[in-house]
Protein backbone atom coordinates (compact mmCIF):
# COMPACT_ATOMS: atom_id res chain seq x y z
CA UNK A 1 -20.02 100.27 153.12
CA UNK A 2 -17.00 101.73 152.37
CA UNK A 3 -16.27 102.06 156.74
CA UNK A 4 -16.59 98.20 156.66
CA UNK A 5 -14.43 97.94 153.88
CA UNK A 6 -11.46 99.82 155.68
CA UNK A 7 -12.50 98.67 159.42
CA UNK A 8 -11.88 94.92 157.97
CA UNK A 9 -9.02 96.13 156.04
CA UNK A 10 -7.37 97.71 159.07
CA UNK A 11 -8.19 93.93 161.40
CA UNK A 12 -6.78 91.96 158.61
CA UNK A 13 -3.37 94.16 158.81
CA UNK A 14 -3.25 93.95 162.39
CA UNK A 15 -3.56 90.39 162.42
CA UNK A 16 -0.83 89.46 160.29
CA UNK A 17 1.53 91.90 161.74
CA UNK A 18 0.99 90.77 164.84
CA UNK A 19 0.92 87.31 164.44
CA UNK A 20 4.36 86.93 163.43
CA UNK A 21 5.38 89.20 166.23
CA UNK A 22 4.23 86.52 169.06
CA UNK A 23 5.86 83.88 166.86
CA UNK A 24 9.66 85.64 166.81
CA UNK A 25 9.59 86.11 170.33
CA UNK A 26 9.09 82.53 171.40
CA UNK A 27 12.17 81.97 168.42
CA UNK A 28 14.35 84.30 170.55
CA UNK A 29 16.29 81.97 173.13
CA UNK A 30 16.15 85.04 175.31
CA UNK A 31 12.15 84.51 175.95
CA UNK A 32 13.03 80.80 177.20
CA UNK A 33 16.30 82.01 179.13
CA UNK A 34 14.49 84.62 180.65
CA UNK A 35 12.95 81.25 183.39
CA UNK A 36 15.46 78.75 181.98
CA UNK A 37 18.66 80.23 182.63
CA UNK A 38 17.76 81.79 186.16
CA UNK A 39 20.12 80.77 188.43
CA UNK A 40 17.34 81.02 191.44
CA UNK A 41 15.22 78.56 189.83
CA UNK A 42 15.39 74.85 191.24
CA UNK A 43 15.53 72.08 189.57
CA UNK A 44 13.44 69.05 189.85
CA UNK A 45 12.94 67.05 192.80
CA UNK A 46 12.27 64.15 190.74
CA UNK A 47 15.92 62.99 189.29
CA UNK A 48 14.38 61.52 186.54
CA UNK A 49 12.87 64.47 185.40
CA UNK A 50 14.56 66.65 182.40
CA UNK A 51 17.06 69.34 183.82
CA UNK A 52 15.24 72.66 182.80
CA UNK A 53 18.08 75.01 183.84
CA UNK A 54 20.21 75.58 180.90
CA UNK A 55 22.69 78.53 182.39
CA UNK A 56 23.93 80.58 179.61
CA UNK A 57 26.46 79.73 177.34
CA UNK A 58 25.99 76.21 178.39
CA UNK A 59 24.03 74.00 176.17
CA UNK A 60 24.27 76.71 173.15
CA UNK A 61 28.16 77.09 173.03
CA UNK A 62 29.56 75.58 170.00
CA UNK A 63 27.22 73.60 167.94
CA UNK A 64 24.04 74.58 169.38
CA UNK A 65 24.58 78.22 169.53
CA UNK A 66 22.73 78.65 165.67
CA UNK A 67 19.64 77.09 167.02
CA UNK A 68 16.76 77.98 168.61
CA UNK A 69 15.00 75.98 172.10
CA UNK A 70 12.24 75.37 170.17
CA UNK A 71 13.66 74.25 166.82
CA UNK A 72 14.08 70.88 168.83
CA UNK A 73 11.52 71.83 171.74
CA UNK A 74 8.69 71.94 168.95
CA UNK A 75 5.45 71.32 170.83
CA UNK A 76 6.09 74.32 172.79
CA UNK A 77 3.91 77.06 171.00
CA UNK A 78 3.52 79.73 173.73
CA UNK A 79 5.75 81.18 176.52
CA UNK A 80 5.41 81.79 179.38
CA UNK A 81 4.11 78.18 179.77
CA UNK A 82 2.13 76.86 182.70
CA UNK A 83 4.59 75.74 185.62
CA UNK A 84 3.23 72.14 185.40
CA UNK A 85 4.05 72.14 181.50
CA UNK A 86 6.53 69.18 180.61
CA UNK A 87 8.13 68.99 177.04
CA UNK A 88 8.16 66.14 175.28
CA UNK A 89 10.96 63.99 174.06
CA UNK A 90 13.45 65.73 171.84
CA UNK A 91 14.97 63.57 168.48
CA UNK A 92 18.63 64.27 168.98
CA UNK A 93 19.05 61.16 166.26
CA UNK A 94 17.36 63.98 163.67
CA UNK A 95 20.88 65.81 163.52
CA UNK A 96 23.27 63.60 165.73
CA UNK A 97 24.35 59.83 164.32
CA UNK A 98 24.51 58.65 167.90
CA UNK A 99 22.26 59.72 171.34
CA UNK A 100 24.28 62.35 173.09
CA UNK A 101 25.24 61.94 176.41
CA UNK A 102 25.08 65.33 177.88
């Protein structure tokens, strides 16, 4: 009894340290600039479609730089994320008074 005891001990530990381990890196704006901010990658044929390059130093100078992509990107939970994997709408309105234009 006393194996079980420690074995579930020992999963229990490993799950919560490791839990918030997968959560900090997707946190980190490196893990999204690691694909987003690669100069090699093209951007969408459609014109319409978000811009998903964000070189660096560009959209987080100034005001942005103290958050992170996904404190606005919030339904993306995991990265890498599939190629075909669009974001939804962001609420600019939630911190801005007026839409931005860039």
């Amino acid at each position: 009894m006393n194996l079980v005891i420690r074995c579930f001990f020992i999963s229990a530990m490993a799950m919560a340290f490791c839990a918030p381990l997968a959560a900090q890196d997707l946190a980190d704006n490196e893990t999204c600039l690691d694909c987003h901010a690669d100069t090699e990658r093209a951007p969408p044929e459609d014109p319409n479609m978000p811009q998903v390059h964000n070189p660096e130093g560009g959209f987080f100078a100034e005001a942005h730089e103290m958050w992170s992509c996904i404190d606005c990107h919030t339904d993306v939970t995991e990265a890498p994320h599939a190629d075909d994997f669009v974001a939804g709408p962001v609420d600019c309105l939630g911190c801005h008074e007026e839409q931005p234009t860039k």
